[in-house]
C-alpha atoms as a PDB file:
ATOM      1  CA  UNK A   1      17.538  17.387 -22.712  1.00  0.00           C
ATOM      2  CA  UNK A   2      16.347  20.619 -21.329  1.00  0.00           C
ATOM      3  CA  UNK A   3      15.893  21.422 -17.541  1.00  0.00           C
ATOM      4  CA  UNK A   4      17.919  17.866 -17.114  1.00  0.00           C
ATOM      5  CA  UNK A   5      20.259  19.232 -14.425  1.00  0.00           C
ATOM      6  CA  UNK A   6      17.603  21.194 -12.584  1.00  0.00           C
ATOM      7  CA  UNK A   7      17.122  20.132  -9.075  1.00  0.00           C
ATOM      8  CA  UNK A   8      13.403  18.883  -8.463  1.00  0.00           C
ATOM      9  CA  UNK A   9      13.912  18.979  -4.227  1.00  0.00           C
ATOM     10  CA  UNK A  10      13.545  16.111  -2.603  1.00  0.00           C
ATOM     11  CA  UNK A  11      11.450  12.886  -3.544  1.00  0.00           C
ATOM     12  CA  UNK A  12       8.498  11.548  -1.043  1.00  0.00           C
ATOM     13  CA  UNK A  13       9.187   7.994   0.166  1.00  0.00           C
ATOM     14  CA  UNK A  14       5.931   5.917   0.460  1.00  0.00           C
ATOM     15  CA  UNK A  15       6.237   4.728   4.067  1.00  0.00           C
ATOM     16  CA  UNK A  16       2.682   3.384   4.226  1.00  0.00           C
ATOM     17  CA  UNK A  17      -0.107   2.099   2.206  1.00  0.00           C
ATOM     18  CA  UNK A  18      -3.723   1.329   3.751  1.00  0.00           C
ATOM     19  CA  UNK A  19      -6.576  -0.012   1.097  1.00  0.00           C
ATOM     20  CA  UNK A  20      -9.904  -0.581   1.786  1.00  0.00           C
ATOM     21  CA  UNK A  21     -11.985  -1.356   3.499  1.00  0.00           C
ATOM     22  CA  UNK A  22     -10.529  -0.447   6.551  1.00  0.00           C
ATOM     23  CA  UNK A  23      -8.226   2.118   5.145  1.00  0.00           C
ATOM     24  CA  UNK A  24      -8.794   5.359   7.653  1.00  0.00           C
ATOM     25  CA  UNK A  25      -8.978   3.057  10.840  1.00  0.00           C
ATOM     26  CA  UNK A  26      -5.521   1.162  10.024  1.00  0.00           C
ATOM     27  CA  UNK A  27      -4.226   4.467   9.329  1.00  0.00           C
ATOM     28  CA  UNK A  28      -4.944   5.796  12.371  1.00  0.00           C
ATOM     29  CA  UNK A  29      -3.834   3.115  14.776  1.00  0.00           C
ATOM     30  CA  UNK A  30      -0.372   2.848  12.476  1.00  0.00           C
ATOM     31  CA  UNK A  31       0.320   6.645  13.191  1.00  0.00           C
ATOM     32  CA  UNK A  32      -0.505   6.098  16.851  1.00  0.00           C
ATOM     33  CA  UNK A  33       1.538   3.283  17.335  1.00  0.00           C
ATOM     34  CA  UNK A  34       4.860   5.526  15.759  1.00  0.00           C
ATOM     35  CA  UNK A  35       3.431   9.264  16.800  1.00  0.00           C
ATOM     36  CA  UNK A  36       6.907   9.576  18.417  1.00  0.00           C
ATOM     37  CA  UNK A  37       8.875   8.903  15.693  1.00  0.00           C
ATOM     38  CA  UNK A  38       6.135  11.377  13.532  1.00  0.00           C
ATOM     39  CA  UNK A  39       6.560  14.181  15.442  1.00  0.00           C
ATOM     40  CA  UNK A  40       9.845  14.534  14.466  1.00  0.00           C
ATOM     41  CA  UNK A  41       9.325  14.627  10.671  1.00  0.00           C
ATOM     42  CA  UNK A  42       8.785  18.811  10.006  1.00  0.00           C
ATOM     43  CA  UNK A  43       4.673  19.482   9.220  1.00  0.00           C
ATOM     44  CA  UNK A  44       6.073  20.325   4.772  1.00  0.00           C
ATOM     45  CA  UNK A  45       7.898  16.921   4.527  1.00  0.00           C
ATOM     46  CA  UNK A  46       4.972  14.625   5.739  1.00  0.00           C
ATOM     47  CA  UNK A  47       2.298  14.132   2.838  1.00  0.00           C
ATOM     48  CA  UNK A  48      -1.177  12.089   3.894  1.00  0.00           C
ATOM     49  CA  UNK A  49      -2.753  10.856   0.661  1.00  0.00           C
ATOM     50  CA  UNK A  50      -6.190   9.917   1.029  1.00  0.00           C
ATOM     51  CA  UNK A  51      -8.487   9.049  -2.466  1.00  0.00           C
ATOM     52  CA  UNK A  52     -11.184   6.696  -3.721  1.00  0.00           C
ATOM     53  CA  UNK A  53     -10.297   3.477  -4.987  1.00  0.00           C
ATOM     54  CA  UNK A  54     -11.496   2.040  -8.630  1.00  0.00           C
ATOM     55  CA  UNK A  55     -13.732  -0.608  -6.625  1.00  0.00           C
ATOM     56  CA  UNK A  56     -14.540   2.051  -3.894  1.00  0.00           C
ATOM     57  CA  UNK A  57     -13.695   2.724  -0.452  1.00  0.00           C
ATOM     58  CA  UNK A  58     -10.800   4.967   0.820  1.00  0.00           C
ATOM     59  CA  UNK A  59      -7.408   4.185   0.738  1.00  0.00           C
ATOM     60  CA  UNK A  60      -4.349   6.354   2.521  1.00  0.00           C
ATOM     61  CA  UNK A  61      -0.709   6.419   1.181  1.00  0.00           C
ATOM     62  CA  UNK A  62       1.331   8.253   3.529  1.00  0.00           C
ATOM     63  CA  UNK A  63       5.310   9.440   2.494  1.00  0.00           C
ATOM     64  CA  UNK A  64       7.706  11.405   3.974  1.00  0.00           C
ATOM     65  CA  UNK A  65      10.878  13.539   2.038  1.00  0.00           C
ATOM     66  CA  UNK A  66      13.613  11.328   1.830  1.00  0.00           C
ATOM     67  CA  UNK A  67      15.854  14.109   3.650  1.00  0.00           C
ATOM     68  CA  UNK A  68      13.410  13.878   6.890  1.00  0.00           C
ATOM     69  CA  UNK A  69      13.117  10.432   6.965  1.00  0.00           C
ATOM     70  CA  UNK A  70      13.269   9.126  10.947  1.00  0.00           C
ATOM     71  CA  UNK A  71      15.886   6.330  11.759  1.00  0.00           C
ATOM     72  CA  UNK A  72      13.681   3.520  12.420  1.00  0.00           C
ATOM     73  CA  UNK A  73      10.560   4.562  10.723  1.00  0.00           C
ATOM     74  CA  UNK A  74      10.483   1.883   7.934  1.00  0.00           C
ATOM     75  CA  UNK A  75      12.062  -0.772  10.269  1.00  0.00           C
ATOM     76  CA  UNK A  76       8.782  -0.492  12.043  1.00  0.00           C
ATOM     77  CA  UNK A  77       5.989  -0.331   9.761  1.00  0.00           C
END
Protein backbone atom coordinates (compact mmCIF):
# COMPACT_ATOMS: atom_id res chain seq x y z
CA UNK A 1 0.00 0.00 0.00
CA UNK A 2 1.33 3.40 -0.69
CA UNK A 3 3.03 5.73 1.93
CA UNK A 4 2.96 2.30 4.20
CA UNK A 5 6.56 2.71 5.40
CA UNK A 6 6.35 6.45 5.93
CA UNK A 7 6.98 7.50 9.42
CA UNK A 8 3.84 9.39 10.93
CA UNK A 9 6.11 10.82 14.25
CA UNK A 10 5.10 9.89 17.27
CA UNK A 11 1.51 8.84 18.56
CA UNK A 12 -0.28 10.93 21.58
CA UNK A 13 -1.02 8.70 24.59
CA UNK A 14 -4.37 9.64 26.29
CA UNK A 15 -3.17 10.13 29.87
CA UNK A 16 -6.44 11.68 31.06
CA UNK A 17 -10.05 11.88 30.39
CA UNK A 18 -12.47 14.39 32.36
CA UNK A 19 -16.43 14.35 31.22
CA UNK A 20 -18.91 16.46 32.37
CA UNK A 21 -20.11 18.02 34.36
CA UNK A 22 -17.24 18.87 36.18
CA UNK A 23 -14.84 18.42 33.37
CA UNK A 24 -12.56 21.87 33.53
CA UNK A 25 -12.46 21.80 37.46
CA UNK A 26 -11.18 17.99 37.66
CA UNK A 27 -8.85 18.96 35.06
CA UNK A 28 -7.41 21.50 36.79
CA UNK A 29 -6.87 20.03 40.22
CA UNK A 30 -5.41 16.66 38.26
CA UNK A 31 -2.68 18.91 36.55
CA UNK A 32 -1.99 20.57 39.89
CA UNK A 33 -1.65 17.63 41.78
CA UNK A 34 1.27 16.24 38.94
CA UNK A 35 2.53 19.97 37.69
CA UNK A 36 5.99 18.53 38.55
CA UNK A 37 5.94 15.72 36.60
CA UNK A 38 4.19 18.23 33.61
CA UNK A 39 6.74 20.50 33.48
CA UNK A 40 8.95 18.17 32.24
CA UNK A 41 6.96 17.05 29.16
CA UNK A 42 8.36 19.80 26.21
CA UNK A 43 5.28 22.62 25.49
CA UNK A 44 4.82 20.45 21.31
CA UNK A 45 4.38 16.98 22.97
CA UNK A 46 1.56 17.93 25.51
CA UNK A 47 -1.95 18.22 23.66
CA UNK A 48 -5.12 19.63 25.98
CA UNK A 49 -8.32 18.58 24.21
CA UNK A 50 -11.20 20.39 25.32
CA UNK A 51 -14.87 19.95 23.18
CA UNK A 52 -18.62 19.73 23.75
CA UNK A 53 -20.11 16.58 24.55
CA UNK A 54 -23.31 15.00 22.55
CA UNK A 55 -25.44 15.59 25.89
CA UNK A 56 -23.53 18.91 26.59
CA UNK A 57 -21.07 20.16 28.91
CA UNK A 58 -17.22 20.19 28.40
CA UNK A 59 -15.11 17.43 28.54
CA UNK A 60 -10.96 17.51 28.47
CA UNK A 61 -8.78 14.62 27.08
CA UNK A 62 -5.32 15.39 27.74
CA UNK A 63 -2.19 13.11 25.91
CA UNK A 64 1.23 13.38 25.77
CA UNK A 65 3.83 11.87 22.72
CA UNK A 66 4.68 8.58 23.64
CA UNK A 67 8.54 9.60 23.31
CA UNK A 68 8.00 12.36 26.24
CA UNK A 69 6.09 10.39 28.35
CA UNK A 70 7.28 11.06 32.31
CA UNK A 71 8.19 7.88 34.41
CA UNK A 72 5.42 7.81 36.76
CA UNK A 73 2.87 9.85 35.01
CA UNK A 74 0.26 7.07 34.34
CA UNK A 75 1.13 5.28 37.66
CA UNK A 76 -0.42 8.33 39.17
CA UNK A 77 -3.42 9.36 37.45
Amino acid sequence: MAGELRPIGTRPKLVASFDPPDAGEEFRRWRNARAGLLARVPAGALRVEYGRAPRGGLFVRVRIDEGELPPGLLAGS
